[in-house]
N, C-alpha and C. Protein backbone atom coordinates (compact mmCIF):
# COMPACT_ATOMS: atom_id res chain seq x y z
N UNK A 1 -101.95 7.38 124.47
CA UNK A 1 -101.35 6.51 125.46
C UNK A 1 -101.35 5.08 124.93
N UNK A 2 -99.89 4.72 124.43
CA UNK A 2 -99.89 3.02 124.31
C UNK A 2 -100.85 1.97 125.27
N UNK A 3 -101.23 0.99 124.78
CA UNK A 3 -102.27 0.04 125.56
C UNK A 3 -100.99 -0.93 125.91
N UNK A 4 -101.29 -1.78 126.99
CA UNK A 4 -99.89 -2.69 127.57
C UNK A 4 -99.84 -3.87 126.29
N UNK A 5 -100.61 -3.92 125.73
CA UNK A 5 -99.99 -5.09 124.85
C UNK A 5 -99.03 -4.90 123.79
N UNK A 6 -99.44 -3.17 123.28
CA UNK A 6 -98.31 -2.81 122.65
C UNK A 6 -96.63 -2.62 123.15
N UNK A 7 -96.94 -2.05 123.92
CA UNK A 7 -95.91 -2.04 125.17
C UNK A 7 -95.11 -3.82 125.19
N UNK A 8 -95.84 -4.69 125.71
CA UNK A 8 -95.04 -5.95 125.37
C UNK A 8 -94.71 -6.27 124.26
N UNK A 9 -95.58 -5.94 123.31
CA UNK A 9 -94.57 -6.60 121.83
C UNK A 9 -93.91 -5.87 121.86
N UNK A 10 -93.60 -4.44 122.19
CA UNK A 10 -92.01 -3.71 121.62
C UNK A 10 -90.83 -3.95 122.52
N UNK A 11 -91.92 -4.27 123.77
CA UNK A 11 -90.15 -4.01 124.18
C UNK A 11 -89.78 -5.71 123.92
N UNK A 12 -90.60 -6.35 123.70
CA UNK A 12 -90.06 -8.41 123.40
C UNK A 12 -89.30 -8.16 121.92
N UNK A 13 -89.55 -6.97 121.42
CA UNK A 13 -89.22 -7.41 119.84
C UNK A 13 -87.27 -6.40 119.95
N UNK A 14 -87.77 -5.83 120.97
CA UNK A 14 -85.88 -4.99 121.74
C UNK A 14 -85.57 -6.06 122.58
N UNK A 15 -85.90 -6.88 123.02
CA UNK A 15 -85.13 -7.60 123.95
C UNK A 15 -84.96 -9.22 123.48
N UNK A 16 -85.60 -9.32 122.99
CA UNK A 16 -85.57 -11.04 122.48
C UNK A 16 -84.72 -11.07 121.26
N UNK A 17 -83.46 -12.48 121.55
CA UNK A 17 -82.72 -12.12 120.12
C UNK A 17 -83.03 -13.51 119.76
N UNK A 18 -82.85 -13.64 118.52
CA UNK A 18 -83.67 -15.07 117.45
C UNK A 18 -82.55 -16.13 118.08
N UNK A 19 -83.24 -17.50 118.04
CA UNK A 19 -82.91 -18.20 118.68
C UNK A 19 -82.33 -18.84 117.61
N UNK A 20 -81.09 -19.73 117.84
CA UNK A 20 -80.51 -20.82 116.63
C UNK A 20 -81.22 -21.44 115.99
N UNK A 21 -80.89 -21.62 114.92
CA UNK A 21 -81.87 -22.82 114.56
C UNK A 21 -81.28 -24.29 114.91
N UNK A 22 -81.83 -24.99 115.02
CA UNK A 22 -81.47 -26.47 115.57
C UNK A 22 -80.73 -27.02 114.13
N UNK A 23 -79.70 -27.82 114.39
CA UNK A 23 -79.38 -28.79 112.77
C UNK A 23 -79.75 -30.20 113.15
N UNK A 24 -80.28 -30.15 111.95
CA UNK A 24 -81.15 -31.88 111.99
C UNK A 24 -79.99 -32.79 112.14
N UNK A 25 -80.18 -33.86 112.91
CA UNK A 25 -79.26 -34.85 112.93
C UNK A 25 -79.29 -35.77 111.52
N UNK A 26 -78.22 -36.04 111.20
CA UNK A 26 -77.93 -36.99 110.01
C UNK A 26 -77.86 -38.38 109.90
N UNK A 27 -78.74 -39.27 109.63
CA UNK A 27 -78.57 -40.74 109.93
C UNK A 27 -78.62 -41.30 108.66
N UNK A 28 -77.71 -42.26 109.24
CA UNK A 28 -77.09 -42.96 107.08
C UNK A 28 -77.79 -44.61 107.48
N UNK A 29 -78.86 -44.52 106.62
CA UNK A 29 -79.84 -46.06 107.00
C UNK A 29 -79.23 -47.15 106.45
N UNK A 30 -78.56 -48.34 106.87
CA UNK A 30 -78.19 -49.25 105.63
C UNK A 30 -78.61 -50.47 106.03
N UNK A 31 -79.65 -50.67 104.84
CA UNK A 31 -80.41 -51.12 104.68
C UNK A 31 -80.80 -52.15 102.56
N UNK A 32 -81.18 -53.26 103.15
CA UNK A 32 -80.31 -53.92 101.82
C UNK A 32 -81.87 -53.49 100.84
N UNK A 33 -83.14 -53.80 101.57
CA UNK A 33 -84.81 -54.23 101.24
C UNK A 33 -84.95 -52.51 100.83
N UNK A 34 -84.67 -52.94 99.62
CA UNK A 34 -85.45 -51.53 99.19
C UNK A 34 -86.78 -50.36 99.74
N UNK A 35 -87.35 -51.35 99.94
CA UNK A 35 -88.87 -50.87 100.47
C UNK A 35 -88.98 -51.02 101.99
N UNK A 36 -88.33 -52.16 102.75
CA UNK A 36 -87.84 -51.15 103.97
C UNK A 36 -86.87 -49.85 104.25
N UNK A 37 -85.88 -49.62 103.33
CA UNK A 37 -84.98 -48.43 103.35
C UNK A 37 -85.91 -46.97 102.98
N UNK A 38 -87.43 -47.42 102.46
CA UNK A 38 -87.65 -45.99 101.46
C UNK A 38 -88.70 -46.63 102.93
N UNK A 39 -89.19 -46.70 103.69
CA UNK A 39 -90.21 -46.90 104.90
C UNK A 39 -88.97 -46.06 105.93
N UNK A 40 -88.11 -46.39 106.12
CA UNK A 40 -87.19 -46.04 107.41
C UNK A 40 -87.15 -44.66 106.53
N UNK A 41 -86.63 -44.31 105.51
CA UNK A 41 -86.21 -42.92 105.75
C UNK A 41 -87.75 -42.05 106.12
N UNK A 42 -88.88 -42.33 105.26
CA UNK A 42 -90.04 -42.18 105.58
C UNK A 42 -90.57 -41.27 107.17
N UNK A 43 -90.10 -42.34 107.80
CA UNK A 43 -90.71 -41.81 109.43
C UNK A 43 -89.22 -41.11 109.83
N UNK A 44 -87.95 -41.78 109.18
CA UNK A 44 -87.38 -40.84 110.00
C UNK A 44 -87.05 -38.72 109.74
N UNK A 45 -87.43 -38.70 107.61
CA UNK A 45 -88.00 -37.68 107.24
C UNK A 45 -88.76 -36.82 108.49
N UNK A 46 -89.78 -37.84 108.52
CA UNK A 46 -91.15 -37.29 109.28
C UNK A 46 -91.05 -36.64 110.86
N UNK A 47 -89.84 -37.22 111.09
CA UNK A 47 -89.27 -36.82 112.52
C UNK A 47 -88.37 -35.82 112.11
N UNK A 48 -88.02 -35.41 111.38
CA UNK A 48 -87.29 -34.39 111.29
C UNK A 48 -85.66 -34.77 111.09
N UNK A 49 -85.15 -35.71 110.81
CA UNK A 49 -84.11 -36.26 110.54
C UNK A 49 -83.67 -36.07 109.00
N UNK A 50 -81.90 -36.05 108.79
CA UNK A 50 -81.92 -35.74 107.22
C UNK A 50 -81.49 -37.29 107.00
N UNK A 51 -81.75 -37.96 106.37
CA UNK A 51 -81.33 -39.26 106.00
C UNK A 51 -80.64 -39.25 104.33
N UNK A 52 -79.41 -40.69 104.66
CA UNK A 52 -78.88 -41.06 103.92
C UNK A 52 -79.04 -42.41 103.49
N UNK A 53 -79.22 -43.14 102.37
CA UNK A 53 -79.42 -44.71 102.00
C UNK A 53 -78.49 -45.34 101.62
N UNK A 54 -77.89 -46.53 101.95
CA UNK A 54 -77.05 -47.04 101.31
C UNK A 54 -77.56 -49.06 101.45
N UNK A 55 -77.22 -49.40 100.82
CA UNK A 55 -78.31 -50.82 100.13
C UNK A 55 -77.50 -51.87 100.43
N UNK A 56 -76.03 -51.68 100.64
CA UNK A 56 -74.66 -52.69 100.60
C UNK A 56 -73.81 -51.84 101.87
N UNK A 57 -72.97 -52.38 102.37
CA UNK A 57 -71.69 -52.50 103.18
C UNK A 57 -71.06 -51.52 102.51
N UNK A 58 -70.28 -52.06 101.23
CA UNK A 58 -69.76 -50.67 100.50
C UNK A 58 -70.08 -49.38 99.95
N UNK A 59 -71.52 -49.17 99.79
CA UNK A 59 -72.05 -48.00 99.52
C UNK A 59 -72.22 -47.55 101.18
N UNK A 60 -72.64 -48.01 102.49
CA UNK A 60 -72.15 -47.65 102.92
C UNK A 60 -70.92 -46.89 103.80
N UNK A 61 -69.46 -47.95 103.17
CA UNK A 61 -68.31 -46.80 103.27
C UNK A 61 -68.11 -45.86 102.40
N UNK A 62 -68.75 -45.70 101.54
CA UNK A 62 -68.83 -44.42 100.32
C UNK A 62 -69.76 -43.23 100.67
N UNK A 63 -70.95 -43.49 101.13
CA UNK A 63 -71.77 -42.71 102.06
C UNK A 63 -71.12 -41.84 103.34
N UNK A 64 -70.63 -43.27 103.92
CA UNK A 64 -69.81 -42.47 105.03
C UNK A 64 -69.30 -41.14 104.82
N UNK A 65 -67.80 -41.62 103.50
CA UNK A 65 -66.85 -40.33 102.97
C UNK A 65 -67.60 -39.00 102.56
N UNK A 66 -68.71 -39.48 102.27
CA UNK A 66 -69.59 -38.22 101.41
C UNK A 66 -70.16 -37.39 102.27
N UNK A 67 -70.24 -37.79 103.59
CA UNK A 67 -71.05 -37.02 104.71
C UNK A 67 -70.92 -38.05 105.86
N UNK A 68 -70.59 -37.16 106.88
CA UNK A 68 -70.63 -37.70 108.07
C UNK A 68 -72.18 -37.48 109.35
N UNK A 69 -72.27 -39.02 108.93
CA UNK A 69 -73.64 -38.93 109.99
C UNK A 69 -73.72 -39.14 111.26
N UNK A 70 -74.55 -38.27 112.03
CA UNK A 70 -74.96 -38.60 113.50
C UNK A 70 -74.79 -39.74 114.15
N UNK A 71 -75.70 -40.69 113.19
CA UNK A 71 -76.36 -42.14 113.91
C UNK A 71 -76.30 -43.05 112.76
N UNK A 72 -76.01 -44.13 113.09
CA UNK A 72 -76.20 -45.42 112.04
C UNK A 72 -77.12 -45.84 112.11
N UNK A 73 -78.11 -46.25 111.23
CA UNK A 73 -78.73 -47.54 111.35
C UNK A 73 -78.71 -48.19 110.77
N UNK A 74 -78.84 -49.57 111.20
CA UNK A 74 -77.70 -50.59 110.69
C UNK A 74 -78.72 -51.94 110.84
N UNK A 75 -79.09 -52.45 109.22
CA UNK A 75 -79.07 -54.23 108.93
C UNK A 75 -78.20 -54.81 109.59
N UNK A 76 -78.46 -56.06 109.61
CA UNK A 76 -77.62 -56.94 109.30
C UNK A 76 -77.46 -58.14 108.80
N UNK A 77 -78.20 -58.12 107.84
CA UNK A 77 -77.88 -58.57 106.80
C UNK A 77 -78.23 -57.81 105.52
N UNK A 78 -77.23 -58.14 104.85
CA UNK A 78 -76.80 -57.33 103.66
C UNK A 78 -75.82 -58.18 102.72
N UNK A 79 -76.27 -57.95 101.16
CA UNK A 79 -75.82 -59.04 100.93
C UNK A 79 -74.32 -59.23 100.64
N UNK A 80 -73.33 -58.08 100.90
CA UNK A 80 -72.02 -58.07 100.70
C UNK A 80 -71.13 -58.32 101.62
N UNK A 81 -71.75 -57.94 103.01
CA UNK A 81 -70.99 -58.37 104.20
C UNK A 81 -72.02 -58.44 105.31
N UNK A 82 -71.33 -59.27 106.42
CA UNK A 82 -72.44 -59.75 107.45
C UNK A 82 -72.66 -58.18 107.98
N UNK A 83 -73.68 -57.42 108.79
CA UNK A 83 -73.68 -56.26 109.66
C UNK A 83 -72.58 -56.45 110.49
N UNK A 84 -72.26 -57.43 111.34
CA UNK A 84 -71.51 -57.23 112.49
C UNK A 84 -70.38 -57.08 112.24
N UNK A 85 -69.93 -57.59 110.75
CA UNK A 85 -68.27 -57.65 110.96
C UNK A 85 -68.62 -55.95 109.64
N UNK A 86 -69.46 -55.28 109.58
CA UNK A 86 -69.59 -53.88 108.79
C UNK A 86 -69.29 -53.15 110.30
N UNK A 87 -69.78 -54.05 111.36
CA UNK A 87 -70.04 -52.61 112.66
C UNK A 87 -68.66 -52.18 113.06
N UNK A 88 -67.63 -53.46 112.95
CA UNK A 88 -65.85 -53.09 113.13
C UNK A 88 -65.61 -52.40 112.16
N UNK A 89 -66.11 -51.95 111.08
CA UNK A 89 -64.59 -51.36 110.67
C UNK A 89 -66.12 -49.90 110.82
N UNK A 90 -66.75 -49.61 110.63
CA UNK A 90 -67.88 -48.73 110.83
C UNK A 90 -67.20 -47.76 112.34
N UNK A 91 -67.05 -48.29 113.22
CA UNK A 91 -66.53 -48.43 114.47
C UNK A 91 -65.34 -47.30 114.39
N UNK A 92 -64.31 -48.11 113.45
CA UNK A 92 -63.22 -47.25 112.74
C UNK A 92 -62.96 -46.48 112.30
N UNK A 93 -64.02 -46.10 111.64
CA UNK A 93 -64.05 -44.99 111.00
C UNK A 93 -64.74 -43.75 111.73
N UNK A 94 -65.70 -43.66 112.27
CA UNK A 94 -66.38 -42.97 113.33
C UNK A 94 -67.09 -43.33 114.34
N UNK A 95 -67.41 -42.09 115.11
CA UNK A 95 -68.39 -42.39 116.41
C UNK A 95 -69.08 -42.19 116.46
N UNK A 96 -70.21 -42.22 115.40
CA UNK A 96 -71.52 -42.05 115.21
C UNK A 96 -71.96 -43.26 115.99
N UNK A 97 -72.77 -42.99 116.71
CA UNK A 97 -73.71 -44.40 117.59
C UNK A 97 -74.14 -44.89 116.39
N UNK A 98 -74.25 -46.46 116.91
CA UNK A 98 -74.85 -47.25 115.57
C UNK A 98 -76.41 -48.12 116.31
N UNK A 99 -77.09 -48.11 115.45
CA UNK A 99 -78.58 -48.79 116.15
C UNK A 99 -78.79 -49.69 115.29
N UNK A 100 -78.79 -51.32 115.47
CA UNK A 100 -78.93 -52.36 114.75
C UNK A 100 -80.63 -52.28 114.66
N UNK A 101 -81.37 -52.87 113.59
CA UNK A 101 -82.33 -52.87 113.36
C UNK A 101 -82.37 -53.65 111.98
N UNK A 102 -82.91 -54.80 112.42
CA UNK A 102 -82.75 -56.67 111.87
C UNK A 102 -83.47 -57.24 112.04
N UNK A 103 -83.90 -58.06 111.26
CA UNK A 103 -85.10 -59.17 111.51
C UNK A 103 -83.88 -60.52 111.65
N UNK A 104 -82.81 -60.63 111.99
CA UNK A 104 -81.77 -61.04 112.56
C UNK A 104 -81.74 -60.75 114.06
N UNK A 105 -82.26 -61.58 114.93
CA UNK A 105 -82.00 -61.20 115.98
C UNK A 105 -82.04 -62.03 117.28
N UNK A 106 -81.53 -62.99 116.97
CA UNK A 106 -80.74 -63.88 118.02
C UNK A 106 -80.02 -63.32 119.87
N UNK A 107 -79.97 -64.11 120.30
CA UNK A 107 -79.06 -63.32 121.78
C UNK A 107 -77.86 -63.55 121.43
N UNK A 108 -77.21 -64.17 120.35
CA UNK A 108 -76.03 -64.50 120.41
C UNK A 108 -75.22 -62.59 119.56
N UNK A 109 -76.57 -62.46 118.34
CA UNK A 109 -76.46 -61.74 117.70
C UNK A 109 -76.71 -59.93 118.27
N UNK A 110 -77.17 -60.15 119.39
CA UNK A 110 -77.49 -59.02 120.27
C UNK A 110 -76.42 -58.72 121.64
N UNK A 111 -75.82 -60.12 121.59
CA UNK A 111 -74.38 -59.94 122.54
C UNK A 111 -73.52 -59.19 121.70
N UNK A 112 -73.20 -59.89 121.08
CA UNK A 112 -72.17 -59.36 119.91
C UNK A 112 -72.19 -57.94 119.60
N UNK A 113 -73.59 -57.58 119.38
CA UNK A 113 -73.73 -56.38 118.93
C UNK A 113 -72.95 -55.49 119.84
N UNK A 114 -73.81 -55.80 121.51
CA UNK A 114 -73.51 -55.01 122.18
C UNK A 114 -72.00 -54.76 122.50
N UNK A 115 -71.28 -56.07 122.52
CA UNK A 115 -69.78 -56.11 122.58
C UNK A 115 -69.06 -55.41 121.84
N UNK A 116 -69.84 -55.30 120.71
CA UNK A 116 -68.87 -54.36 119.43
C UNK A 116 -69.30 -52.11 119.40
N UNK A 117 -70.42 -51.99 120.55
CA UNK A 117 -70.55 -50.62 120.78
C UNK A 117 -72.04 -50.45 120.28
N UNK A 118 -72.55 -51.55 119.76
CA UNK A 118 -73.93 -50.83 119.60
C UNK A 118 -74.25 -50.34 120.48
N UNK A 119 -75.70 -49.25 120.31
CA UNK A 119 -75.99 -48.57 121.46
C UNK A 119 -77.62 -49.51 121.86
N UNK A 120 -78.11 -50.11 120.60
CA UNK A 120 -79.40 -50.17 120.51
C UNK A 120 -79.86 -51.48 119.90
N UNK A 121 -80.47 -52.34 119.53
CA UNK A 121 -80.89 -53.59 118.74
C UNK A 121 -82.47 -53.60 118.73
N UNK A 122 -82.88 -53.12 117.92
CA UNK A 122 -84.53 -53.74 117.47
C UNK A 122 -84.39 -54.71 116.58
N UNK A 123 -85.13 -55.37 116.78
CA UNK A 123 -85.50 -56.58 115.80
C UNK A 123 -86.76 -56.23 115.00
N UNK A 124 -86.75 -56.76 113.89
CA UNK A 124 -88.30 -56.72 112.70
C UNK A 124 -89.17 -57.57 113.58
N UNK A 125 -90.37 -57.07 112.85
CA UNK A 125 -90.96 -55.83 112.84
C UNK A 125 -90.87 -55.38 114.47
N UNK A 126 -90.68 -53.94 114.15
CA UNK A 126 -90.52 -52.92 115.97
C UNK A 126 -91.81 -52.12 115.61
N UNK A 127 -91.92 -51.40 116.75
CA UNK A 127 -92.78 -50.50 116.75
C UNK A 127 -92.22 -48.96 116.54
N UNK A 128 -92.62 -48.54 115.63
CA UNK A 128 -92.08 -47.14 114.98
C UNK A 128 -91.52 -45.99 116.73
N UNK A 129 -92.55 -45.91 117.71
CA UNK A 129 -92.11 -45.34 118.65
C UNK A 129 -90.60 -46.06 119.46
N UNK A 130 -90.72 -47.49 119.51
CA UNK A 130 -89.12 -47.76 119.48
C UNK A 130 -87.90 -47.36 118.98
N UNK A 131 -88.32 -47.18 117.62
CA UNK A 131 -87.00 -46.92 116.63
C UNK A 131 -86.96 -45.30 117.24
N UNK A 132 -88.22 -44.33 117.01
CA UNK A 132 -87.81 -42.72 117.52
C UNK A 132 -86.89 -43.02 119.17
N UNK A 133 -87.46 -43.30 120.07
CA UNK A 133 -86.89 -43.59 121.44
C UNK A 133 -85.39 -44.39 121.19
N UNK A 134 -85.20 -44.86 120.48
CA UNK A 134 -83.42 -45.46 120.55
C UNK A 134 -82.88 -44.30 119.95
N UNK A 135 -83.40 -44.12 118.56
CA UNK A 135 -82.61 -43.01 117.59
C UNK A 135 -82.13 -41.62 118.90
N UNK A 136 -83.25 -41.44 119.52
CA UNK A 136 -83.53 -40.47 120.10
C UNK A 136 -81.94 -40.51 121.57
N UNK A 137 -82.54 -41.54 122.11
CA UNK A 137 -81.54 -41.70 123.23
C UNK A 137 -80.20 -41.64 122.78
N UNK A 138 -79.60 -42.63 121.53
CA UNK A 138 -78.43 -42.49 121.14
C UNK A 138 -77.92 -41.40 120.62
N UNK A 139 -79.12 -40.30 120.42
CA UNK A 139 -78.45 -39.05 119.92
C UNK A 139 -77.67 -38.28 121.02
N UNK A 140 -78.85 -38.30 121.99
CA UNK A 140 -78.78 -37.40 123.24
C UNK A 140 -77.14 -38.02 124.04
N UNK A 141 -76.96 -39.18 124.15
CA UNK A 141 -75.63 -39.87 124.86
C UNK A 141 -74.65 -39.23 124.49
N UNK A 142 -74.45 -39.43 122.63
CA UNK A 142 -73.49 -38.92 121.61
C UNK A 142 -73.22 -37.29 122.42
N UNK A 143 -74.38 -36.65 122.06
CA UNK A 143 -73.98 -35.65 122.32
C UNK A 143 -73.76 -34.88 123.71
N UNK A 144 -74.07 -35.77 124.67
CA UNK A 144 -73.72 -35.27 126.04
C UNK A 144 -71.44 -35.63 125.98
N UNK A 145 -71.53 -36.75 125.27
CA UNK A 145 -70.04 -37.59 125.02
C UNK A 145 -69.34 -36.46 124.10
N UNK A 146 -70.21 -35.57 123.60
CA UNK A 146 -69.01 -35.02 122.40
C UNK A 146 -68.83 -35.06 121.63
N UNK A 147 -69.32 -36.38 120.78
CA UNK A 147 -69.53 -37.22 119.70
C UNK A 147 -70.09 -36.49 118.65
N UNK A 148 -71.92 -35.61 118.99
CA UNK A 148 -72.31 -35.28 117.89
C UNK A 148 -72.62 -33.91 118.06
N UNK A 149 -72.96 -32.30 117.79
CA UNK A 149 -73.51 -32.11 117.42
C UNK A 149 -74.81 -31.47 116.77
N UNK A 150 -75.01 -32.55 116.29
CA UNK A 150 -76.58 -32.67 115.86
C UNK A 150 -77.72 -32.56 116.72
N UNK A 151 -79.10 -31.97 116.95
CA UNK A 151 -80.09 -32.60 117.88
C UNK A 151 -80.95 -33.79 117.71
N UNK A 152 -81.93 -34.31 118.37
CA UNK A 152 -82.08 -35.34 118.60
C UNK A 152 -83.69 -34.78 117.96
């Protein structure tokens, strides 16, 4: 006579079918400071995120073409073009939410942002649970919108 525990694993292993696997969301960091770019992908690795680097404005539109990411995160300053006038044509090209994250960070520079679709603005230094909680929220919006996707 089977004991009931056997009984539950067989019939869970007939009735339960494997669940999806989740796809990591893709965030393209651009970021000029070397050693903040290899820190951001760092924790965002660690969260389970696949990250992309790009150091300039234009390696970021080259990044872009090469893979399309979830979420931006986005300098602003960089030394080829200001962030804000990268976030228009960025904008243009897709709808990946973009999350400014700058030791640039003025109200004039946080209007703007917001005027141009950011979803998010931390300023240097943030607290690492900030950056997960924006990344996080702007994923979840995206993808309630259609936008992404990816999970959060």
């Amino acid at each position: 006579m089977p004991t009931a525990p056997a009984r539950v694993a067989r019939a869970s292993c007939t009735t339960t079918a494997p669940s999806p696997t989740p796809v990591a969301a893709t965030i393209l960091v651009v970021e000029d400071d070397a050693a903040t770019g290899r820190l951001l992908s760092k924790i965002l690795i660690a969260a389970g995120y696949d990250v992309v680097l790009a150091e300039t404005g234009a390696a970021a539109r080259v990044r872009l073409d090469e893979r399309a990411p979830d979420l931006i995160l986005l300098d602003l300053i960089l030394p080829d073009i200001d962030g804000l006038l990268l976030t228009v044509t960025l904008k243009q090209l897709t709808q990946a939410p973009i999350v400014v994250c700058s030791g640039r960070g003025g109200q004039v520079d946080q209007v703007l942002a917001a005027r141009l679709g950011v979803v998010a603005f931390l300023v240097k230094p943030f607290n690492v649970d900030d950056l997960e909680g924006a990344i996080r929220r702007a994923l979840e919006v995206a993808r309630a919108q259609g936008d992404t996707t990816a999970t959060a």
